[in-house]
Protein backbone atom coordinates (compact mmCIF):
# COMPACT_ATOMS: atom_id res chain seq x y z
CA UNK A 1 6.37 25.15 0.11
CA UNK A 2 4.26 21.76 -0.20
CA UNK A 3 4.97 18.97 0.02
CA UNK A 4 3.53 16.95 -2.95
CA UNK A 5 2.51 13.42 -2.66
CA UNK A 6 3.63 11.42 -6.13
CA UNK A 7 0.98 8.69 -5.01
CA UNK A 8 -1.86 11.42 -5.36
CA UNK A 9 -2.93 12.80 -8.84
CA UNK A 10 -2.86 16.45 -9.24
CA UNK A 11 -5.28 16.83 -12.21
CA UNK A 12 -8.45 17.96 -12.90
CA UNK A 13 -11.16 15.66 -11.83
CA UNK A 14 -12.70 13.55 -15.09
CA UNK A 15 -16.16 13.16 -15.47
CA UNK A 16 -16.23 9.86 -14.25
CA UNK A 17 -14.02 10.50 -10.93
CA UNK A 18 -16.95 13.02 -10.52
CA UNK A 19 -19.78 10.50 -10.53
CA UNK A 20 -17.72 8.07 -8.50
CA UNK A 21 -17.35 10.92 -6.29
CA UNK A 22 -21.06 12.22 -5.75
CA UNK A 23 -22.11 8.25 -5.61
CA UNK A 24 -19.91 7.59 -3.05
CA UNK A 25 -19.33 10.71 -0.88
CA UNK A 26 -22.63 10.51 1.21
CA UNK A 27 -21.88 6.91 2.16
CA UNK A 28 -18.10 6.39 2.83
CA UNK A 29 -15.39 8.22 4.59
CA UNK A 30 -13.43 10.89 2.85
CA UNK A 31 -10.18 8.73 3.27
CA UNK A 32 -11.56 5.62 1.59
CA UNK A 33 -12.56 7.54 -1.46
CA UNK A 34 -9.45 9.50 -1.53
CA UNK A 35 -7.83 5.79 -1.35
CA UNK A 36 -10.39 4.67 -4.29
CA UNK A 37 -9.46 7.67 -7.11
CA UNK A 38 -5.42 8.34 -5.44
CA UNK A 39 -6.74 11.69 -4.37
CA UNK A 40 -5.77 13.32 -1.07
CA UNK A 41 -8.55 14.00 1.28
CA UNK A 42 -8.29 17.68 1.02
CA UNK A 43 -8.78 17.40 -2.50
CA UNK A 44 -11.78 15.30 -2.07
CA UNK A 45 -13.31 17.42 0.69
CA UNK A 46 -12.22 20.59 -1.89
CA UNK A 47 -14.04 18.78 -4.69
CA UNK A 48 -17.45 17.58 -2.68
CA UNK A 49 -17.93 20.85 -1.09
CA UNK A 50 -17.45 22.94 -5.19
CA UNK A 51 -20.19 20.26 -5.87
CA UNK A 52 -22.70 20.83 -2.88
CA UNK A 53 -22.01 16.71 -1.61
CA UNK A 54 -23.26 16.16 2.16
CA UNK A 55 -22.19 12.95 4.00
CA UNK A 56 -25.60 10.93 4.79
CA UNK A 57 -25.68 11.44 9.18
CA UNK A 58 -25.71 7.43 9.64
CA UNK A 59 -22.04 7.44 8.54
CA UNK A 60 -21.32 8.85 11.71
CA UNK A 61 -22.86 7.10 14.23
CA UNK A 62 -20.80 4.51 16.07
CA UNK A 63 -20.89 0.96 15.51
CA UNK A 64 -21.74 0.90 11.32
């Protein structure tokens, strides 16, 4: 059994949650947006790859 997080919403993503999402997921890190909509992480790497997102390679060089 799960453990469910009540801090995290368990709902289909909105429209807008889904344009926040494919502005933001090539550019920031997973747990920042996850912070920014009160998603987990898994459910924002679940949602990015149903929607074909790729992180931008610069995000993961050191130093930035």
């Amino acid at each position: 059994m799960f453990f469910e997080n009540p801090d995290f919403v368990n709902l289909p993503y909105t429209e807008e949650e889904i344009q926040l999402l494919k502005k933001l997921y090539p550019i920031k890190f997973n747990r920042e947006i996850a912070s920014i909509l009160g998603r987990s992480i898994y459910s924002i790497k679940r949602q990015a790859n149903r929607l074909g997102l790729k992180k931008k390679p610069i995000i993961f060089k050191k130093g930035l």
